[in-house]
C-alpha atoms as a PDB file:
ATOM      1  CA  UNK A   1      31.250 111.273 140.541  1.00  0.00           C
ATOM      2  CA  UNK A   2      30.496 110.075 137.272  1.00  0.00           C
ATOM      3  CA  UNK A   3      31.597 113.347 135.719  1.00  0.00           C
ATOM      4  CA  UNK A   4      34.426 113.653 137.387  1.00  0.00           C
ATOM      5  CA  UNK A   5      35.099 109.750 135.522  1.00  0.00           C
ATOM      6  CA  UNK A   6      33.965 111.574 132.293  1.00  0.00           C
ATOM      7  CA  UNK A   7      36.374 114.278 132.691  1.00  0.00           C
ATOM      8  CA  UNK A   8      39.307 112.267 133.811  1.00  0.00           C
ATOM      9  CA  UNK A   9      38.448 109.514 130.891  1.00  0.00           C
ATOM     10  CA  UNK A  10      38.482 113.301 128.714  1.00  0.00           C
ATOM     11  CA  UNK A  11      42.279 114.307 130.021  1.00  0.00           C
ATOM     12  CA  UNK A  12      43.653 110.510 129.545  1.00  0.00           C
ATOM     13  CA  UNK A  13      42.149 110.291 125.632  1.00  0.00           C
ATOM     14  CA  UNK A  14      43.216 113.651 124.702  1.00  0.00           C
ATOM     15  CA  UNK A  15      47.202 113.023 126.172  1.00  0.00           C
ATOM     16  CA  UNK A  16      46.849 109.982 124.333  1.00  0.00           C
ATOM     17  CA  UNK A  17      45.909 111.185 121.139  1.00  0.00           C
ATOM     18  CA  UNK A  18      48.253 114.048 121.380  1.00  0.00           C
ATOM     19  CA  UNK A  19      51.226 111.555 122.013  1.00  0.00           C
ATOM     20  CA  UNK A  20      50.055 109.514 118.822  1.00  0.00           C
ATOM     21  CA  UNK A  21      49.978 112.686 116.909  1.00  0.00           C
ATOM     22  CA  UNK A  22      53.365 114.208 118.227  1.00  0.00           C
ATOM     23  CA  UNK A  23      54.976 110.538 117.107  1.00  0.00           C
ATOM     24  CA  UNK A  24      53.389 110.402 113.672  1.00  0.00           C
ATOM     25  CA  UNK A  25      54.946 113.668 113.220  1.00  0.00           C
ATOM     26  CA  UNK A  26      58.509 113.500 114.496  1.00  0.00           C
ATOM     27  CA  UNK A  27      58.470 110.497 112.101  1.00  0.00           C
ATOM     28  CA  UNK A  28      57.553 112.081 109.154  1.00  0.00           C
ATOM     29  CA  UNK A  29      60.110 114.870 110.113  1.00  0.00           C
ATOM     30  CA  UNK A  30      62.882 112.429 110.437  1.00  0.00           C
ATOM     31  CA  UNK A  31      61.879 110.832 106.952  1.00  0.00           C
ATOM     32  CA  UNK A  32      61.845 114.431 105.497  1.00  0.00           C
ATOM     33  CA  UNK A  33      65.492 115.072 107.417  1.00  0.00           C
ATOM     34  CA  UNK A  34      66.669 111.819 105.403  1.00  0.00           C
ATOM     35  CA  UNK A  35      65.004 112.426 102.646  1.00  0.00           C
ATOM     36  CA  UNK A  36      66.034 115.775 101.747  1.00  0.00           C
ATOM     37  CA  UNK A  37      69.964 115.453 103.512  1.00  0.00           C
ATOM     38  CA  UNK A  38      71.409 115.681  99.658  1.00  0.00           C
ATOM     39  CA  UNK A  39      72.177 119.220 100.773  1.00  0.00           C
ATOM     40  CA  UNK A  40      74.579 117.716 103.677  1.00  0.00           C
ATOM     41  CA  UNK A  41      76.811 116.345 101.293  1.00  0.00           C
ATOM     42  CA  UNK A  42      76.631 118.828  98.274  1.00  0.00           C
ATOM     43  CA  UNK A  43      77.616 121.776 100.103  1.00  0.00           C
ATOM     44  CA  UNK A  44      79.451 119.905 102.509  1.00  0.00           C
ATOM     45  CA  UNK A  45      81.032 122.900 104.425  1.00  0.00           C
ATOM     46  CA  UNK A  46      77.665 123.217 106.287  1.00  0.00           C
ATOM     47  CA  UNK A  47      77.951 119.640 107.773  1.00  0.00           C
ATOM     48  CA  UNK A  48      82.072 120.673 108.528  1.00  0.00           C
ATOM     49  CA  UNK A  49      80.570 123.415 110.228  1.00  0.00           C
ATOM     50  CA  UNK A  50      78.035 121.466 112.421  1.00  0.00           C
ATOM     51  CA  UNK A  51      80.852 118.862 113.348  1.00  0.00           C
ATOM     52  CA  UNK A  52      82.737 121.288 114.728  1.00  0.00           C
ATOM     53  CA  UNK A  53      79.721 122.724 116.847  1.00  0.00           C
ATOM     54  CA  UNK A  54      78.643 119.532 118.218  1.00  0.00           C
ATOM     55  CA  UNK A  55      81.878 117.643 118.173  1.00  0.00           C
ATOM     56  CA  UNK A  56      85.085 119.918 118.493  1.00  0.00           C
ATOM     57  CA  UNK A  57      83.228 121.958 120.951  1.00  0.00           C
ATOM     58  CA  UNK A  58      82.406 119.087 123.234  1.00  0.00           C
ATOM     59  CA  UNK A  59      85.852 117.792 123.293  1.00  0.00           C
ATOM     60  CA  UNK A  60      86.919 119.168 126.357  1.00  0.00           C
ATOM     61  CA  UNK A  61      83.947 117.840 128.427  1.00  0.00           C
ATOM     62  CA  UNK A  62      84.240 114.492 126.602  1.00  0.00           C
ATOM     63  CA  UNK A  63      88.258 114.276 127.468  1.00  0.00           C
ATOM     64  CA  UNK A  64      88.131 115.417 131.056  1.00  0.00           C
ATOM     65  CA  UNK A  65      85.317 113.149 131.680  1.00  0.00           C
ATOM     66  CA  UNK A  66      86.839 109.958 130.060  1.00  0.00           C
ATOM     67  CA  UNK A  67      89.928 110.553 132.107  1.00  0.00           C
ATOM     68  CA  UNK A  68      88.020 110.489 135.537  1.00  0.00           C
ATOM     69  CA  UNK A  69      85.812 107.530 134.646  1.00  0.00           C
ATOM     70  CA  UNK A  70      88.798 105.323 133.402  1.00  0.00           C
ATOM     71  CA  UNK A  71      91.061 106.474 136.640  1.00  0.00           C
ATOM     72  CA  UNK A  72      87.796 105.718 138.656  1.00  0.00           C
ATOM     73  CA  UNK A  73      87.251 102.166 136.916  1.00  0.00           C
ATOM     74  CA  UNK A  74      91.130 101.504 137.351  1.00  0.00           C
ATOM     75  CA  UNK A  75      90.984 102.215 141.070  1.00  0.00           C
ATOM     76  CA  UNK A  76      87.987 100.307 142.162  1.00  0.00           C
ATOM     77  CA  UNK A  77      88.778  97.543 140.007  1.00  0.00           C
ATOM     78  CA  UNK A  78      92.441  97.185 141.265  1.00  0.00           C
ATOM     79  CA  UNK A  79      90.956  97.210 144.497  1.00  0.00           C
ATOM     80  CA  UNK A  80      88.304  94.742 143.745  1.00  0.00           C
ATOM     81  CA  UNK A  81      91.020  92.435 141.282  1.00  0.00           C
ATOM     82  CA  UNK A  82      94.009  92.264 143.537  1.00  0.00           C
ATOM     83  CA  UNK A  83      91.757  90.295 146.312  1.00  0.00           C
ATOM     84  CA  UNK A  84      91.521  87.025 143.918  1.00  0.00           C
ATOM     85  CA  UNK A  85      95.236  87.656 143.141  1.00  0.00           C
ATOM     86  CA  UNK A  86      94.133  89.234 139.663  1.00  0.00           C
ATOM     87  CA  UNK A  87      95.462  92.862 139.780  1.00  0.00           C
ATOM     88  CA  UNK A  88      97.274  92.338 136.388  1.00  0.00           C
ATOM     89  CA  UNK A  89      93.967  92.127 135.012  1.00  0.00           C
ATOM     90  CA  UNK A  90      92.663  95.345 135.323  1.00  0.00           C
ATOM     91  CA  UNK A  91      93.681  96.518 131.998  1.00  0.00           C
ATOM     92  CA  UNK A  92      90.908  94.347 130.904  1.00  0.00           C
ATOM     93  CA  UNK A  93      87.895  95.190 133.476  1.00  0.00           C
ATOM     94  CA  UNK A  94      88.852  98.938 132.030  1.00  0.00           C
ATOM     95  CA  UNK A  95      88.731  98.776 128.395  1.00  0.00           C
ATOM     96  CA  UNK A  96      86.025  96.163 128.146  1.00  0.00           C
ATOM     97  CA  UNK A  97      84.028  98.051 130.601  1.00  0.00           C
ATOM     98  CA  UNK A  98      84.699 101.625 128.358  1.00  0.00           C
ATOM     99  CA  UNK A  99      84.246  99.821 125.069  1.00  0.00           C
ATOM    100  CA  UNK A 100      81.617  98.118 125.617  1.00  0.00           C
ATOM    101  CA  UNK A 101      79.133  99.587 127.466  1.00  0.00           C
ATOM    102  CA  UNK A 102      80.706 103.492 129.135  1.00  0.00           C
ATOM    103  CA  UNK A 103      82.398 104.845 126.438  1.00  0.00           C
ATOM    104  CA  UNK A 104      79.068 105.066 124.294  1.00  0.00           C
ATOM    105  CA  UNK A 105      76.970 105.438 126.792  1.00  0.00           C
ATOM    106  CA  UNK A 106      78.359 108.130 128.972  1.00  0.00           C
ATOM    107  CA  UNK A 107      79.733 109.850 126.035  1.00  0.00           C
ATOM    108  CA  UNK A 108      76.418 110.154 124.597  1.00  0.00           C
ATOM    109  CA  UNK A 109      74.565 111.227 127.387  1.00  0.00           C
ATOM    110  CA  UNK A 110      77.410 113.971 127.719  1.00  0.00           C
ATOM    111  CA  UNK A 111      76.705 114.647 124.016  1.00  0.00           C
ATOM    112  CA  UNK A 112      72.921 114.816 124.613  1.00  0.00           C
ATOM    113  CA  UNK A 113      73.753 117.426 127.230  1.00  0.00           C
ATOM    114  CA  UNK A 114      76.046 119.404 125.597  1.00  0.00           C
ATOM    115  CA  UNK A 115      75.883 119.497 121.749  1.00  0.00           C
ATOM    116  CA  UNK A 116      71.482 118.029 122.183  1.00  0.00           C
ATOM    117  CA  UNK A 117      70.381 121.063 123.931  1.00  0.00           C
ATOM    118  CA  UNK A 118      72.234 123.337 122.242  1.00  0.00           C
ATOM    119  CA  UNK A 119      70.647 122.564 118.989  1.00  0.00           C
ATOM    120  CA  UNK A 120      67.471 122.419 120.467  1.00  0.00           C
ATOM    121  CA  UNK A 121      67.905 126.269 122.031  1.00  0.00           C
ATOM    122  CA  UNK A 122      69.284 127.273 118.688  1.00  0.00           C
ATOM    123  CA  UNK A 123      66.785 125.474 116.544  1.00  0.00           C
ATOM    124  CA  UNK A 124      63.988 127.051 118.599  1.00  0.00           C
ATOM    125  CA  UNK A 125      65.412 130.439 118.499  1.00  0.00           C
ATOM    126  CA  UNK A 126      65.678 130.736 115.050  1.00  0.00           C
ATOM    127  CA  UNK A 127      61.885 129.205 114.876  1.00  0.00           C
ATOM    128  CA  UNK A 128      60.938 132.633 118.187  1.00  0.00           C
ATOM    129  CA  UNK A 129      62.692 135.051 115.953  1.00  0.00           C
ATOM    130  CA  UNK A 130      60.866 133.802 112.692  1.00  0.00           C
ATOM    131  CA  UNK A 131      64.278 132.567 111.202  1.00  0.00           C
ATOM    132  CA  UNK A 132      62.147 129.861 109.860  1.00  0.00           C
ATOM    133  CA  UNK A 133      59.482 131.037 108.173  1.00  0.00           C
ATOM    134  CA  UNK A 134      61.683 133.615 106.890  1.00  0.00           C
ATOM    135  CA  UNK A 135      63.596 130.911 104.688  1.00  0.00           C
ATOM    136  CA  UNK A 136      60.009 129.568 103.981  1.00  0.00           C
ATOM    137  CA  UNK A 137      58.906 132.230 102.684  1.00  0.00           C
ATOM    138  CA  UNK A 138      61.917 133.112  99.915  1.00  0.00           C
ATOM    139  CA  UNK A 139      61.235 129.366  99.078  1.00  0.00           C
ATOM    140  CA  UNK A 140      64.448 127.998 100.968  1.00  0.00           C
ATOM    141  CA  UNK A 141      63.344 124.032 102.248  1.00  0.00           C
ATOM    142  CA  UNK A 142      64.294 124.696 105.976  1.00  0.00           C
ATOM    143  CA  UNK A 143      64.616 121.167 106.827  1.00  0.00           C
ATOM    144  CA  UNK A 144      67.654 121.079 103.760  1.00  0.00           C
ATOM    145  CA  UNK A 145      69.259 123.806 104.701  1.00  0.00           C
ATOM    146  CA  UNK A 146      69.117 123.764 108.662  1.00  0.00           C
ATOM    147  CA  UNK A 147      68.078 120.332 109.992  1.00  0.00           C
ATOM    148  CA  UNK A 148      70.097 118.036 107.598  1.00  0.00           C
ATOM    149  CA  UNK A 149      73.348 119.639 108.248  1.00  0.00           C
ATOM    150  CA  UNK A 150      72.974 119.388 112.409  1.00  0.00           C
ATOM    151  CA  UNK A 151      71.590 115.900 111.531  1.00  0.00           C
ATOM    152  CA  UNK A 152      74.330 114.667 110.048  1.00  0.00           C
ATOM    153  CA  UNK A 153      76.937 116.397 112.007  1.00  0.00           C
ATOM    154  CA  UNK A 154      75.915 115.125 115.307  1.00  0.00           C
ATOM    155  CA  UNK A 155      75.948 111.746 114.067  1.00  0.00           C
ATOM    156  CA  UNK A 156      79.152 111.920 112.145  1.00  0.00           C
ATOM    157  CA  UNK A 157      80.713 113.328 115.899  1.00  0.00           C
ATOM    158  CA  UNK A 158      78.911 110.982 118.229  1.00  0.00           C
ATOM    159  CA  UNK A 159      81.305 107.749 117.431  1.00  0.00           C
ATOM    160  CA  UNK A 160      84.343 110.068 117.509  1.00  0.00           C
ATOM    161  CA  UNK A 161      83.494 111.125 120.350  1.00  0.00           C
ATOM    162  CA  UNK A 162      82.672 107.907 122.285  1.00  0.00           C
ATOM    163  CA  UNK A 163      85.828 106.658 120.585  1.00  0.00           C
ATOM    164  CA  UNK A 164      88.287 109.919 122.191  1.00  0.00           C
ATOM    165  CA  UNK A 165      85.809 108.673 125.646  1.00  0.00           C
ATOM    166  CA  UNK A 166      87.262 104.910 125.799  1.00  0.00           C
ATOM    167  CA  UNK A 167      90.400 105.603 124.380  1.00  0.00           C
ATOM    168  CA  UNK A 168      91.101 108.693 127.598  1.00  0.00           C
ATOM    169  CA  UNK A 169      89.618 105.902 129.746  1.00  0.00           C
ATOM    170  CA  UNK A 170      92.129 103.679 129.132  1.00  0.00           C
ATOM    171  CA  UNK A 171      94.988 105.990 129.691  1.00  0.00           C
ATOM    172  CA  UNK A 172      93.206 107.207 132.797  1.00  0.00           C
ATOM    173  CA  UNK A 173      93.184 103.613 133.682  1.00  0.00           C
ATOM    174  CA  UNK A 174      96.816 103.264 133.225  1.00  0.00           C
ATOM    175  CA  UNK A 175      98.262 106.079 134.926  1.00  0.00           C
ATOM    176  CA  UNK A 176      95.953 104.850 138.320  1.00  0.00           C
ATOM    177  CA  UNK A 177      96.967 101.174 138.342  1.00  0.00           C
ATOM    178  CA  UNK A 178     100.581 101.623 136.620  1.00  0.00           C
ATOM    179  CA  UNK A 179     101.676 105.006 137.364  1.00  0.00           C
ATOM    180  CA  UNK A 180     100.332 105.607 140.538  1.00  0.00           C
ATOM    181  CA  UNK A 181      99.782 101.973 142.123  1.00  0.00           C
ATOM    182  CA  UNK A 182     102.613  99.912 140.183  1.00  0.00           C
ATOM    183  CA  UNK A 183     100.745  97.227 138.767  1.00  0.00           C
ATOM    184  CA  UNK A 184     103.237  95.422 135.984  1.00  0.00           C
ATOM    185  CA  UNK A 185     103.158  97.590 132.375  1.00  0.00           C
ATOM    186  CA  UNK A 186     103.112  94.467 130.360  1.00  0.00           C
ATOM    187  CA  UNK A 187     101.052  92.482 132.072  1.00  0.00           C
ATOM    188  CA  UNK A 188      98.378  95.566 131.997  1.00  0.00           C
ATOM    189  CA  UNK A 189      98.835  95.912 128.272  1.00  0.00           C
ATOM    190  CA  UNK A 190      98.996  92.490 127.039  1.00  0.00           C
ATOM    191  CA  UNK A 191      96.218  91.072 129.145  1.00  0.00           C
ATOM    192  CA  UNK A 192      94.098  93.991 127.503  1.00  0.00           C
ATOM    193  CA  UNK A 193      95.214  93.143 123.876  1.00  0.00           C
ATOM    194  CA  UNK A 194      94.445  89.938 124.499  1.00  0.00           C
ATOM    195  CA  UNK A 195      91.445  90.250 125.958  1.00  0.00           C
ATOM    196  CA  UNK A 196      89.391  92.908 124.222  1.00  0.00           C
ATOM    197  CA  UNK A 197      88.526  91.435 121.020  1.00  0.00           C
ATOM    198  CA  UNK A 198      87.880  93.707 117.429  1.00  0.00           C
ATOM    199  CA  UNK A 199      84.404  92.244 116.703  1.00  0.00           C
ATOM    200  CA  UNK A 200      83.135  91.683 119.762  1.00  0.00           C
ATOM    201  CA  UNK A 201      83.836  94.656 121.039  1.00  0.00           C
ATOM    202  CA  UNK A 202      84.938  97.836 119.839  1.00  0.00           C
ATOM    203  CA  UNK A 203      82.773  97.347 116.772  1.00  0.00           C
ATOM    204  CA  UNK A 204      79.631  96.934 118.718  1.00  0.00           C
ATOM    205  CA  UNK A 205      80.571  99.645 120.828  1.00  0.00           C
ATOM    206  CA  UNK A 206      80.916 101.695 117.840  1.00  0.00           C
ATOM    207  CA  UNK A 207      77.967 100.364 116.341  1.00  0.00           C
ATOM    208  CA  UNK A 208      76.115 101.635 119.409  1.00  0.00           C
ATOM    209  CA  UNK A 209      77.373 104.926 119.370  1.00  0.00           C
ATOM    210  CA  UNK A 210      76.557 105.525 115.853  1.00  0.00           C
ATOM    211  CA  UNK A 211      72.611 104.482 117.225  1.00  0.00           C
ATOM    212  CA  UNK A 212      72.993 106.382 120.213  1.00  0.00           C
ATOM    213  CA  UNK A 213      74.014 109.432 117.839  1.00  0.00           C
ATOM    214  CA  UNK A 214      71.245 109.262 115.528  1.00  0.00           C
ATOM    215  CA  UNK A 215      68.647 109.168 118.427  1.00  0.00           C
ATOM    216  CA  UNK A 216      69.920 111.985 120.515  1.00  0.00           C
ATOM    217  CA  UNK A 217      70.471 114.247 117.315  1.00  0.00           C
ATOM    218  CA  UNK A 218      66.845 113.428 115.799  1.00  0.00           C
ATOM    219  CA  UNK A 219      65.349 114.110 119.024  1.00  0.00           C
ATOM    220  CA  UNK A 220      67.177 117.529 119.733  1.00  0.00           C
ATOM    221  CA  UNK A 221      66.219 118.967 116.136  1.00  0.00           C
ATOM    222  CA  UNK A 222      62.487 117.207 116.316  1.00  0.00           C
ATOM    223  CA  UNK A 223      61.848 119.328 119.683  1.00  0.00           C
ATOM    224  CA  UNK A 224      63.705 122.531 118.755  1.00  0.00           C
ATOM    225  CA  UNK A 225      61.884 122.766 115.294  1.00  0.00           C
ATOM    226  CA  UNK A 226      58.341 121.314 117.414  1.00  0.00           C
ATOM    227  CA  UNK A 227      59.002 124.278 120.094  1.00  0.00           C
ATOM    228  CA  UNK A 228      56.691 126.496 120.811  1.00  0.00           C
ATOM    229  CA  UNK A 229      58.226 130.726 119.300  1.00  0.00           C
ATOM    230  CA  UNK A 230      58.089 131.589 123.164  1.00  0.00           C
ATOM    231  CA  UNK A 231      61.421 131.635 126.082  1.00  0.00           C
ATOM    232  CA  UNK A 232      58.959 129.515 127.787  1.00  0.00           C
ATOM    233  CA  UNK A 233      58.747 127.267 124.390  1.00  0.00           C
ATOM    234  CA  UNK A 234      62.306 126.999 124.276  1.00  0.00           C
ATOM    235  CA  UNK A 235      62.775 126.160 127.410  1.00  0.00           C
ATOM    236  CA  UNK A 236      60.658 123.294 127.769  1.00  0.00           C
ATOM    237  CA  UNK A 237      61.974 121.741 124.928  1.00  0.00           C
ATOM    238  CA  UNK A 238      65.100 122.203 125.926  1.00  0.00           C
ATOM    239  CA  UNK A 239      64.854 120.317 128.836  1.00  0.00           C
ATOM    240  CA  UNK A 240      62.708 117.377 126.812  1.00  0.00           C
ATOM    241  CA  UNK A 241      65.945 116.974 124.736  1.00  0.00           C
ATOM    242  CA  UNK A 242      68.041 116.070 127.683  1.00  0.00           C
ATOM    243  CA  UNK A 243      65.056 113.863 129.431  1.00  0.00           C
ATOM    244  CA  UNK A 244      64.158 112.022 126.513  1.00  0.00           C
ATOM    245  CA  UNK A 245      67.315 111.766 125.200  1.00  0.00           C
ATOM    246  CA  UNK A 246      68.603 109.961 128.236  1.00  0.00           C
ATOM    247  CA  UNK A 247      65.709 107.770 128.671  1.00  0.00           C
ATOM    248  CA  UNK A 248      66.186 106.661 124.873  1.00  0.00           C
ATOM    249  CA  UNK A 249      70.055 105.931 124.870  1.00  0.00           C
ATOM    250  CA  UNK A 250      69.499 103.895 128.064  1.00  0.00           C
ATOM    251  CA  UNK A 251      66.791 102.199 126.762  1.00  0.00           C
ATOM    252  CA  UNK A 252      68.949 101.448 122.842  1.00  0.00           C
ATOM    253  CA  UNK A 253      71.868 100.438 125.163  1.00  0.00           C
ATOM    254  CA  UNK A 254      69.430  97.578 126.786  1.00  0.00           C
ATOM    255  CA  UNK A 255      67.942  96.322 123.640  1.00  0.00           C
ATOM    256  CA  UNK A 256      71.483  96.805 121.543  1.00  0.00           C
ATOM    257  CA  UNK A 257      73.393  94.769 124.394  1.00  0.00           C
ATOM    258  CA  UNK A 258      70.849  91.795 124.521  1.00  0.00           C
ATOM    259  CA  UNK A 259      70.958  91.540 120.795  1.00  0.00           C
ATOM    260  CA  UNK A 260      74.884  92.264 120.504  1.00  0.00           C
ATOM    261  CA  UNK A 261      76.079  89.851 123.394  1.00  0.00           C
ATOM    262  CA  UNK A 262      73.533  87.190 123.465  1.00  0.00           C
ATOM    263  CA  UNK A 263      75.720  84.672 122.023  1.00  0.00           C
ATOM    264  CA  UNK A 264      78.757  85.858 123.485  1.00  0.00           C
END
């Protein structure tokens, strides 16, 4: 009995002490990434490239996906408005609702899925196929040259993208309840002009998505460059990327929206 204790008090130290370790290091790696990102912007053609990666080729995903979620949030909140006599003011419950909280949100998740893991598989493939220490070894900083590009790139994309998100939201949100439905055009715009407010709200949503971008992106590059030079390897950190990438952004979105609309 008191062995088995001993051995179980063993397992829960040493998962402990590995966790500790793992975070000191992917926070000295993200120092490095900033520290040495002066490559990023002096041969800017390799951040160019990296935007296009993780944001041009999530576009479609991003589009098709904003357009369901604002024709969805149109419909049920048509259905939900016109009982008080308030169907006019759907164009509000829509872009507040994308703006605020589903346009960063769902976008980044998407882009945690998409563009996260990808960088993770390709990160950790170049690490299997000793891409890596290859560059180490004819004295090429690896973290300058591959990491800070991707780093930057995904979070120069993730507030474009949120922002392409909201905005297909809202014209999925129009061609439900005006289009389709016949809810008044005016009264569907102006309500929403007047509603949604610059400050308030689209800059906090953007302010979130630039968080939301720098989380997912220093997480995907931390566990590709962490994996282990195996399939296996790659695999599991792979699918730690698009765990703990969802787990943080809904966790930031908490903490950002208690802090952001507190007063409001």
């Amino acid at each position: 009995m008191v062995e088995r204790a001993v051995r179980g008090l063993r397992v829960v130290g040493h998962r402990v002490v590995n966790s500790v370790w793992r975070l000191g290091y992917a926070s000295r790696f993200f120092s490095l990434t900033l520290l040495k990102s002066a490559t990023s912007f002096r041969r800017f053609h390799l951040t160019i490239k990296e935007i296009y990666f993780t944001g041009v080729l999530s576009l479609i995903i991003i589009i098709v996906s904003g357009l369901f979620v604002g024709m969805v949030l149109g419909l049920q909140g048509y259905e939900t408005l016109q009982k008080y006599g308030s169907a006019e003011a759907v164009g509000t419950l829509v872009a507040l609702s994308l703006t605020r909280e589903l346009g960063p949100v769902v976008a980044a998740l998407l882009f945690a899925s998409r563009a996260g893991s990808a960088m993770t598989a390709e990160i950790g493939l170049m690490k299997a196929t000793e891409q890596i220490a290859a560059m180490e070894m004819m004295a090429v900083d690896p973290i300058a040259r591959v990491i800070g590009p991707r780093f930057w790139g995904g979070v120069i994309s993730m507030p474009l993208l949120a922002a392409m998100f909201s905005a297909v939201g809202v014209f999925g949100g129009y061609l439900i309840t005006v289009v389709l439905i016949g809810v008044d055009e005016g009264a569907f715009w102006s309500q929403m002009q007047n509603a949604v407010d610059f400050r308030q709200d689209i800059v906090n949503g953007v302010i979130k998505s630039v968080v939301f971008g720098v989380a997912v992106t220093a997480i995907a590059l931390f566990e590709g460059y962490d994996a282990p030079p195996t399939a296996e390897g790659v695999s599991g950190a792979t699918t730690r990327t698009v765990v703990t990438s969802s787990l943080a952004i809904l966790g930031l979105d908490f903490v950002l929206t208690a802090f952001m609309f507190r007063g409001a």
